[in-house]
PDB file of N, CA and C in Angstrom:
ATOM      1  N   UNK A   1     128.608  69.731 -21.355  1.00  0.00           N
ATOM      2  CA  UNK A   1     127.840  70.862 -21.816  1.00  0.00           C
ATOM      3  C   UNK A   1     127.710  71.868 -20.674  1.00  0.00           C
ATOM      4  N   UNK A   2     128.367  73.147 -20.856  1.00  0.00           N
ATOM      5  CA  UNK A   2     128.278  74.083 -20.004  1.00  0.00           C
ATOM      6  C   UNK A   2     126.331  74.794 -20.246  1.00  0.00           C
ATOM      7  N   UNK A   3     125.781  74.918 -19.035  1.00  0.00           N
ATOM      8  CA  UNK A   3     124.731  75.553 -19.093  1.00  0.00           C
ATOM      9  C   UNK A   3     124.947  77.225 -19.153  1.00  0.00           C
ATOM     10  N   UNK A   4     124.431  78.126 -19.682  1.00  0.00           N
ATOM     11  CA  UNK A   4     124.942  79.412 -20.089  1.00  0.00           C
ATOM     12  C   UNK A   4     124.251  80.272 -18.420  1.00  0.00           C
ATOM     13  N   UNK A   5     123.414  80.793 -18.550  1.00  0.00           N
ATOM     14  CA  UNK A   5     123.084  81.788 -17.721  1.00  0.00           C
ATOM     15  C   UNK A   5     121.300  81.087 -16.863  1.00  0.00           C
ATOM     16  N   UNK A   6     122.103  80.811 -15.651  1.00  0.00           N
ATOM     17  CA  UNK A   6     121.050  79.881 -14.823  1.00  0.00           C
ATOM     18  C   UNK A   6     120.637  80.934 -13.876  1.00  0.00           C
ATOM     19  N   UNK A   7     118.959  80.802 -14.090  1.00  0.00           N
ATOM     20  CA  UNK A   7     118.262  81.538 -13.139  1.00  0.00           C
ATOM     21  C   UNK A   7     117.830  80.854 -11.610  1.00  0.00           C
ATOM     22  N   UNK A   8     117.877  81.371 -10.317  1.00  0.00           N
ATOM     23  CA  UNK A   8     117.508  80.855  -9.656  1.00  0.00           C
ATOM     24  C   UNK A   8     116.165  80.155  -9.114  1.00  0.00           C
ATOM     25  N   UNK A   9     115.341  80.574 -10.417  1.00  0.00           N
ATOM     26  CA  UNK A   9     113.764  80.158 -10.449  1.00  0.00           C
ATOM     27  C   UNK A   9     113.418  78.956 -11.619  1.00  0.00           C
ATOM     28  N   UNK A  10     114.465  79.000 -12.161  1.00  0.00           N
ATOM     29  CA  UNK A  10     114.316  77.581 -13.329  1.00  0.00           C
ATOM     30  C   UNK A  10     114.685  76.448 -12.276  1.00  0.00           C
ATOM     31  N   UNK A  11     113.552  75.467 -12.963  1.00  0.00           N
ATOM     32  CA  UNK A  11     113.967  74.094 -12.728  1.00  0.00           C
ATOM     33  C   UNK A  11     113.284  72.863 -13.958  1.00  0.00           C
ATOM     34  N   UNK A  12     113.759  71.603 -13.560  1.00  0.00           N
ATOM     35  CA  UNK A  12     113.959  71.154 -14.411  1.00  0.00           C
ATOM     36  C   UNK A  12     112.981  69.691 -13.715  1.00  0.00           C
ATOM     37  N   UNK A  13     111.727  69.272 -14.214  1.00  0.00           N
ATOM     38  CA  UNK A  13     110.675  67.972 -13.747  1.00  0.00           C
ATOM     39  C   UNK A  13     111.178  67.182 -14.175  1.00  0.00           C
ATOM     40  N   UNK A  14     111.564  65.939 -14.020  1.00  0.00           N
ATOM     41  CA  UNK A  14     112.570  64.553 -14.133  1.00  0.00           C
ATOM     42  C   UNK A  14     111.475  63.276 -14.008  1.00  0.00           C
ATOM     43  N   UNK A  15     111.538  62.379 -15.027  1.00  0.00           N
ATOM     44  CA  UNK A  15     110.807  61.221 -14.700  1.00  0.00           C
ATOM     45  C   UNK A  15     112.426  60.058 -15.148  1.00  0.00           C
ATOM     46  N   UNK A  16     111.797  59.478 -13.591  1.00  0.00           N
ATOM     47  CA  UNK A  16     113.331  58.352 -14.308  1.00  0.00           C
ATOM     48  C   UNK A  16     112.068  57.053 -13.530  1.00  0.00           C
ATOM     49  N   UNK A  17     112.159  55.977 -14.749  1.00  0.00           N
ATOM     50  CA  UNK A  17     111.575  54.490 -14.475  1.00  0.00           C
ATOM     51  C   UNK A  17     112.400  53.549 -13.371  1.00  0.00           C
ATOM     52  N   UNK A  18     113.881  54.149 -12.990  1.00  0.00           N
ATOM     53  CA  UNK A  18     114.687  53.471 -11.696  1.00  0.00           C
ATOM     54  C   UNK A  18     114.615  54.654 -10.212  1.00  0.00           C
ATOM     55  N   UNK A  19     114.265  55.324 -10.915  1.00  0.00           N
ATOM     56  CA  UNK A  19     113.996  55.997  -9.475  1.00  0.00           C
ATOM     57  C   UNK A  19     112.363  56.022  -8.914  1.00  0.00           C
ATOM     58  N   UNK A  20     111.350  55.537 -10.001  1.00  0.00           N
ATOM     59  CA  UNK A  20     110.421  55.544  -9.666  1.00  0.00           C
ATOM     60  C   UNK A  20     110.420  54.058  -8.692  1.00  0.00           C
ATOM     61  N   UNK A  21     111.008  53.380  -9.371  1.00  0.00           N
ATOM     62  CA  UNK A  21     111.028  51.478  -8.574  1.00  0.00           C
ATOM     63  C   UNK A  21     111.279  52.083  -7.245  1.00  0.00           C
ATOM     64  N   UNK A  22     112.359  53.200  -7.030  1.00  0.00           N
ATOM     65  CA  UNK A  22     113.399  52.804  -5.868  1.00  0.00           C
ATOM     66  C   UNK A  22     111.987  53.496  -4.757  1.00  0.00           C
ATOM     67  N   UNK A  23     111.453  54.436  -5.314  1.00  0.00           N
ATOM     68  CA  UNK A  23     110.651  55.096  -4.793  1.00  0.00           C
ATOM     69  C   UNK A  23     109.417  54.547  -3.841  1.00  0.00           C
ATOM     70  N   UNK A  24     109.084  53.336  -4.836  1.00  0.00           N
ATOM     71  CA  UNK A  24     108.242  52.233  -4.617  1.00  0.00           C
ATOM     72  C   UNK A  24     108.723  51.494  -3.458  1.00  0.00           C
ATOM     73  N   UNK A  25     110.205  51.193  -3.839  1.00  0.00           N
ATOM     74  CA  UNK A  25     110.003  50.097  -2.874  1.00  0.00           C
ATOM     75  C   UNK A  25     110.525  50.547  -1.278  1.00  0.00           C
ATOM     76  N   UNK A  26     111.180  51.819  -1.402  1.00  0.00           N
ATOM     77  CA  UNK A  26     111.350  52.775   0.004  1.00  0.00           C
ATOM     78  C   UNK A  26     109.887  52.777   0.467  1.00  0.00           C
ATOM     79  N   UNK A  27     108.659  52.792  -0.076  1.00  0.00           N
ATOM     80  CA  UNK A  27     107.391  52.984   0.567  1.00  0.00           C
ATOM     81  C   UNK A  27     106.578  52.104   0.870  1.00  0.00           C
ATOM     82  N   UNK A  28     107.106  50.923   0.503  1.00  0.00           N
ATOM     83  CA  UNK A  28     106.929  49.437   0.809  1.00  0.00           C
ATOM     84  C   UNK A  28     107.816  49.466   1.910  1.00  0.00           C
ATOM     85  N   UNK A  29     108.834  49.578   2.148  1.00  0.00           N
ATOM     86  CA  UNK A  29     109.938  49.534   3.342  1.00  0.00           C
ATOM     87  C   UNK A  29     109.007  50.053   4.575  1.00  0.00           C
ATOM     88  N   UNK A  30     108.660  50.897   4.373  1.00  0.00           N
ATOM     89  CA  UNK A  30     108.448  52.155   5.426  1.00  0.00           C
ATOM     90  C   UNK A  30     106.976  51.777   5.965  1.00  0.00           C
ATOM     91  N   UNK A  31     106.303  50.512   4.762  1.00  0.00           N
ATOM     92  CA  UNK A  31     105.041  50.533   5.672  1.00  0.00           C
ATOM     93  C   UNK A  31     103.561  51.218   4.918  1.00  0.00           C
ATOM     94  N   UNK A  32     104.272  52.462   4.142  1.00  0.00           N
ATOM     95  CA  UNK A  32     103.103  53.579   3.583  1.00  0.00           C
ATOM     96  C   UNK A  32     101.798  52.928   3.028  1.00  0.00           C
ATOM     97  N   UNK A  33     100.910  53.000   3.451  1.00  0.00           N
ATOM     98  CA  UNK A  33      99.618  52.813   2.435  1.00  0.00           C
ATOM     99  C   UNK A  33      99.442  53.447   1.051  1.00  0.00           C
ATOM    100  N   UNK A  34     100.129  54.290   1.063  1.00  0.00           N
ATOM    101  CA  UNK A  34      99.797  54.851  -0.580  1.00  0.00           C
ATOM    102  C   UNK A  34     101.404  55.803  -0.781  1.00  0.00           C
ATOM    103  N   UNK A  35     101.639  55.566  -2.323  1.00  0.00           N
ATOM    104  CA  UNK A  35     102.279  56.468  -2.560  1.00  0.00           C
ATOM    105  C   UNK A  35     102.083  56.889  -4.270  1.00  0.00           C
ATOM    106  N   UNK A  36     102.090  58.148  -4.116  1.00  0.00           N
ATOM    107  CA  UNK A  36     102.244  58.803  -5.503  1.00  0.00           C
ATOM    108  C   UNK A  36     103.237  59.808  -5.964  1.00  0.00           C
ATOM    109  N   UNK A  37     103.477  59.574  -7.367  1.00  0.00           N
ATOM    110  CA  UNK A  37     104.018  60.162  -8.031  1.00  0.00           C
ATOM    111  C   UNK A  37     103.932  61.970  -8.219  1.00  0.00           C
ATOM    112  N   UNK A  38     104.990  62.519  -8.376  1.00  0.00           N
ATOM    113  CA  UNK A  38     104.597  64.245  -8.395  1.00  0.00           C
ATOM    114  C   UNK A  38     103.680  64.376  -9.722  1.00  0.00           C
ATOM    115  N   UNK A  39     103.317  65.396  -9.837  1.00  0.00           N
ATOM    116  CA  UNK A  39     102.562  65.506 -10.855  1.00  0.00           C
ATOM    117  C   UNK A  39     103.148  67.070 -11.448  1.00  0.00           C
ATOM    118  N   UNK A  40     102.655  67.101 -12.463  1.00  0.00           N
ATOM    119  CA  UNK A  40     103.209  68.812 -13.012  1.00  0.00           C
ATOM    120  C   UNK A  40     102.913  68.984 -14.189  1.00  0.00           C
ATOM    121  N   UNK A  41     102.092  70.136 -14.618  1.00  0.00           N
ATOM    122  CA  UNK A  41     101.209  70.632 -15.893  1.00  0.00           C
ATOM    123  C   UNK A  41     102.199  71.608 -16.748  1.00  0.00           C
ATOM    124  N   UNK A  42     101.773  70.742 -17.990  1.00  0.00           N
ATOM    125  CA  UNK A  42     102.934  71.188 -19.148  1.00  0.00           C
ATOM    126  C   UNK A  42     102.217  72.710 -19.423  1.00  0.00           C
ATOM    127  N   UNK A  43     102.720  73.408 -20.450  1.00  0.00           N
ATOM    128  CA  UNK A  43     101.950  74.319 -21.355  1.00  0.00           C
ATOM    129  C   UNK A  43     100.227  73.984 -21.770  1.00  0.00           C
ATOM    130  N   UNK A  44     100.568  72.764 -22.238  1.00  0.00           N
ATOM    131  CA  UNK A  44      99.069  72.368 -23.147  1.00  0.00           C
ATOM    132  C   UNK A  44      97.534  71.881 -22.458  1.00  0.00           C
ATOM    133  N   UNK A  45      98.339  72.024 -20.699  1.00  0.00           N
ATOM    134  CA  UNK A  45      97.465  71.738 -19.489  1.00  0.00           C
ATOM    135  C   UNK A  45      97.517  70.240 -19.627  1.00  0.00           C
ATOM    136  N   UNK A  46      98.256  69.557 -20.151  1.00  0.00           N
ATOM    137  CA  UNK A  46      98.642  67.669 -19.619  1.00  0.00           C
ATOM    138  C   UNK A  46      99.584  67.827 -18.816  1.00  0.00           C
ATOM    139  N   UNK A  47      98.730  66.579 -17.578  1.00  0.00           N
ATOM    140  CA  UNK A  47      99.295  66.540 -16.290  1.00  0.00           C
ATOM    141  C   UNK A  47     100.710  65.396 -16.260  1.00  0.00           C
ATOM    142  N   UNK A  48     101.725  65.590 -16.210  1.00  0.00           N
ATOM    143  CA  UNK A  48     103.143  64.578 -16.574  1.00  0.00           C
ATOM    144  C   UNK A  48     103.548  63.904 -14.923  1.00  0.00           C
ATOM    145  N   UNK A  49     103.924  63.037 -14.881  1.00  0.00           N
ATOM    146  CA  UNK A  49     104.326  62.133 -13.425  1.00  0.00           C
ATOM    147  C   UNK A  49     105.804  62.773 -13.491  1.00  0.00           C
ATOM    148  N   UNK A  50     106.559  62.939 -12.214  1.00  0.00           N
ATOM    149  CA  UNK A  50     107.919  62.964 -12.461  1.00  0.00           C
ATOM    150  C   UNK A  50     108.783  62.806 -10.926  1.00  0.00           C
ATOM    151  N   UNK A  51     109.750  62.289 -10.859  1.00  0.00           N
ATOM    152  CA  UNK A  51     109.894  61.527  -9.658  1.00  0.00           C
ATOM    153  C   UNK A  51     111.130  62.559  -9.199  1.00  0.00           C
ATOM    154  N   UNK A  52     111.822  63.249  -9.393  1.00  0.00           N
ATOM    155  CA  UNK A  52     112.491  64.452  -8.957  1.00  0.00           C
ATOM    156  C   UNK A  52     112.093  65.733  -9.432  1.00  0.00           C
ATOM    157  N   UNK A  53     112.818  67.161  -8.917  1.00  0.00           N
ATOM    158  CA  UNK A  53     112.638  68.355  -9.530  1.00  0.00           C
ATOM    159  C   UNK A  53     114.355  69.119  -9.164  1.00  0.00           C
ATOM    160  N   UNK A  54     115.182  69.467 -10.330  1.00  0.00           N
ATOM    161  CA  UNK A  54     116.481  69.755 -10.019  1.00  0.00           C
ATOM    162  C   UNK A  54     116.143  71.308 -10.595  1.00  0.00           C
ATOM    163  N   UNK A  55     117.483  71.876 -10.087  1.00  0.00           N
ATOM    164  CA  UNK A  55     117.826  73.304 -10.781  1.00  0.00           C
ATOM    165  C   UNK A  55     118.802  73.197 -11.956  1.00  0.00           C
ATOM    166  N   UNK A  56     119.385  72.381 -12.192  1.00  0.00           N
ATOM    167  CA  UNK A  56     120.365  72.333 -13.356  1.00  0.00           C
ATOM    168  C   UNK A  56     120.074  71.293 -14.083  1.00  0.00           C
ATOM    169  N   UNK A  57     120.645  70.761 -15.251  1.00  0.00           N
ATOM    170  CA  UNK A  57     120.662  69.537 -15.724  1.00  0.00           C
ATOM    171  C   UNK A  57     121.791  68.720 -15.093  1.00  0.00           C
ATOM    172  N   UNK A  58     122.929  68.832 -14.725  1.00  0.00           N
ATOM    173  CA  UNK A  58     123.947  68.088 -14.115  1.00  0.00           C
ATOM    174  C   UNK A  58     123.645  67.573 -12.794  1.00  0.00           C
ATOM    175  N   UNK A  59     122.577  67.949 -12.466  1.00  0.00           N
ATOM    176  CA  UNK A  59     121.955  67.570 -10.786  1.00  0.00           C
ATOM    177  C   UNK A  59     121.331  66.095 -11.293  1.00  0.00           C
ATOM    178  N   UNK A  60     120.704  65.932 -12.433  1.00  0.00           N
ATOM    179  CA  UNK A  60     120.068  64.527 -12.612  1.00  0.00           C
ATOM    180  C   UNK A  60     120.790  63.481 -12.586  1.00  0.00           C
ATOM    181  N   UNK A  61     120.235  62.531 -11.917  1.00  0.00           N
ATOM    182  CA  UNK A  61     120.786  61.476 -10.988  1.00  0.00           C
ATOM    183  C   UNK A  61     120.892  60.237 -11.451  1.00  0.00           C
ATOM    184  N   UNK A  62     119.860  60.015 -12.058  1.00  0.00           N
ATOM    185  CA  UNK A  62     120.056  58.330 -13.135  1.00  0.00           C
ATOM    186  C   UNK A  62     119.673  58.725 -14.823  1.00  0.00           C
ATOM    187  N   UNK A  63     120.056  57.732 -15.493  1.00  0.00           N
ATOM    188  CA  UNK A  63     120.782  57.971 -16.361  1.00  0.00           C
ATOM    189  C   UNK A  63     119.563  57.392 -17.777  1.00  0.00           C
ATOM    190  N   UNK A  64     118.587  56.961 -17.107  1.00  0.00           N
ATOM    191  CA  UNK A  64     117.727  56.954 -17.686  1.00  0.00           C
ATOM    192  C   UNK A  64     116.179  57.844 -17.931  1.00  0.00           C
ATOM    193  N   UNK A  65     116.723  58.849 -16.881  1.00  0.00           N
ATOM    194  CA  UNK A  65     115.335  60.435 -16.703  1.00  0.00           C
ATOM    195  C   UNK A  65     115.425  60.842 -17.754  1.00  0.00           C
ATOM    196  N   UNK A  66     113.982  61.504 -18.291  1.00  0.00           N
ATOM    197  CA  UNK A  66     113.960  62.105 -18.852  1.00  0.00           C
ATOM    198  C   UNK A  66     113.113  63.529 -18.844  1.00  0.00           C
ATOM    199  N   UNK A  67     113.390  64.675 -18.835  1.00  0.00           N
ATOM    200  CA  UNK A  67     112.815  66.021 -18.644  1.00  0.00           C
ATOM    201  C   UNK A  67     111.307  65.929 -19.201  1.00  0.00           C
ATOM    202  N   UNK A  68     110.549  65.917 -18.035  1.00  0.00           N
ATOM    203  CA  UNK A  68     108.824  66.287 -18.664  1.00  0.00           C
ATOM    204  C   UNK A  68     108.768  67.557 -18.876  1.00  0.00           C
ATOM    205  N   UNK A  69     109.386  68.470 -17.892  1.00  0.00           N
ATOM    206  CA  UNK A  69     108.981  69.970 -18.252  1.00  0.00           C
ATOM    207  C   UNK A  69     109.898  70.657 -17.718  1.00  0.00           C
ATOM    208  N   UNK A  70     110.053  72.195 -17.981  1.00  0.00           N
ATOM    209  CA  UNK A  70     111.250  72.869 -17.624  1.00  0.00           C
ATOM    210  C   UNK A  70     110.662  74.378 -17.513  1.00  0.00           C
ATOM    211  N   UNK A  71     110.730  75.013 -16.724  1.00  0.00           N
ATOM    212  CA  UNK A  71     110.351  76.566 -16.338  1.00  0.00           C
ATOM    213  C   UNK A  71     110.125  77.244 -15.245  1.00  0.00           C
ATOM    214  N   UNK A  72     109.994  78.167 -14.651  1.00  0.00           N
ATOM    215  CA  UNK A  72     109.970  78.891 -13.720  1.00  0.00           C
ATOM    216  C   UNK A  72     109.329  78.210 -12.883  1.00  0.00           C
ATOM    217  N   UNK A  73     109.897  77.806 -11.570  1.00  0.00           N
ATOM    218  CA  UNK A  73     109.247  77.232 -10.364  1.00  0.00           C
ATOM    219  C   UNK A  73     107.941  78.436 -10.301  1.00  0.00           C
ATOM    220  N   UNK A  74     108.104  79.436 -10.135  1.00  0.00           N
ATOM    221  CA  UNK A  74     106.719  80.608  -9.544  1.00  0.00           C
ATOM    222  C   UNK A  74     105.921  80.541 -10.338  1.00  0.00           C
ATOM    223  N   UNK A  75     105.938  79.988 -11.752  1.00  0.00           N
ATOM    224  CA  UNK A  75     104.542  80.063 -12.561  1.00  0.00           C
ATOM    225  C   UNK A  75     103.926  78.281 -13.093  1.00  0.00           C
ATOM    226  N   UNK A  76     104.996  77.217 -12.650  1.00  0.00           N
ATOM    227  CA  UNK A  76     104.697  76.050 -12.911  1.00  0.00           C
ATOM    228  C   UNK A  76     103.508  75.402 -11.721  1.00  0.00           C
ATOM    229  N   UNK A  77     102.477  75.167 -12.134  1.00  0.00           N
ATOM    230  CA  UNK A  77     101.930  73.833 -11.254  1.00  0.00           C
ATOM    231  C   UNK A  77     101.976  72.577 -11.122  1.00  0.00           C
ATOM    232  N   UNK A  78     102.725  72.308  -9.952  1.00  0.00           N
ATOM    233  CA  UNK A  78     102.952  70.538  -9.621  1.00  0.00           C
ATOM    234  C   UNK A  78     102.401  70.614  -8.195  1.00  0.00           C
ATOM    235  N   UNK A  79     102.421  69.281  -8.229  1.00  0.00           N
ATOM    236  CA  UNK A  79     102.632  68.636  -6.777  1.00  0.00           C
ATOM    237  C   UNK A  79     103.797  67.794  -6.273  1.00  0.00           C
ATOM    238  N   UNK A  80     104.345  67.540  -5.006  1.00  0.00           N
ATOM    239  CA  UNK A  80     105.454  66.587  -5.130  1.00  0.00           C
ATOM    240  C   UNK A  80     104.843  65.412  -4.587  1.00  0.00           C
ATOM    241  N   UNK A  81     105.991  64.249  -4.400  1.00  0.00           N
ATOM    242  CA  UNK A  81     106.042  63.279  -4.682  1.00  0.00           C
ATOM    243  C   UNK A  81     105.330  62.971  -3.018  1.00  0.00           C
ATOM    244  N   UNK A  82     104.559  62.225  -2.756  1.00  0.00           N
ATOM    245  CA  UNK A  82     103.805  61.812  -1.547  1.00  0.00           C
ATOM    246  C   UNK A  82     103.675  60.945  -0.953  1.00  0.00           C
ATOM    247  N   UNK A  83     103.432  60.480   0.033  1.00  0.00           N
ATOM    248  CA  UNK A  83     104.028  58.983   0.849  1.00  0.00           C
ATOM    249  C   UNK A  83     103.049  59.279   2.028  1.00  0.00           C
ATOM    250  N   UNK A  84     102.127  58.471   1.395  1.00  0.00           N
ATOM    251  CA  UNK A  84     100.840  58.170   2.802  1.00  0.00           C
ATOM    252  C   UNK A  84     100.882  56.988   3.892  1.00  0.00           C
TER     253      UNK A  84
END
């Protein structure tokens, strides 16, 4: 699937259940006392977990993500992914 006309301010919030493990256990590796998930507010103001943020759809990485939300980085609120 060709994507038609990509803006440089779209992106695309990703929750994948194998990248969240891998995520986990890199922060177990490393020692971290805490780690959390990104967070990022849909339209309806529900807050969605999501463990990457790409500019395209062909950038997604495992094969089980699925898109929480999609729109202009300058008007979306998230947080990323954190490692205390």
């Amino acid at each position: 699937m060709v994507e038609k006309e990509i803006s440089m301010y779209k992106r695309y919030w990703v929750y994948s259940e194998t990248e969240a493990d891998l995520l986990q256990r890199t922060n177990e590796n490393l020692n971290y006392k805490k780690m959390s998930l990104g967070k990022v507010i849909n339209e309806n103001g529900i807050i969605k977990n999501f463990t990457s943020m790409v500019s395209r759809k062909s950038n997604i990485k495992y094969s089980d993500s699925i898109i929480v939300m999609e729109g202009d980085i300058r008007q979306v609120r998230y947080s990323s992914p954190q490692f205390e």
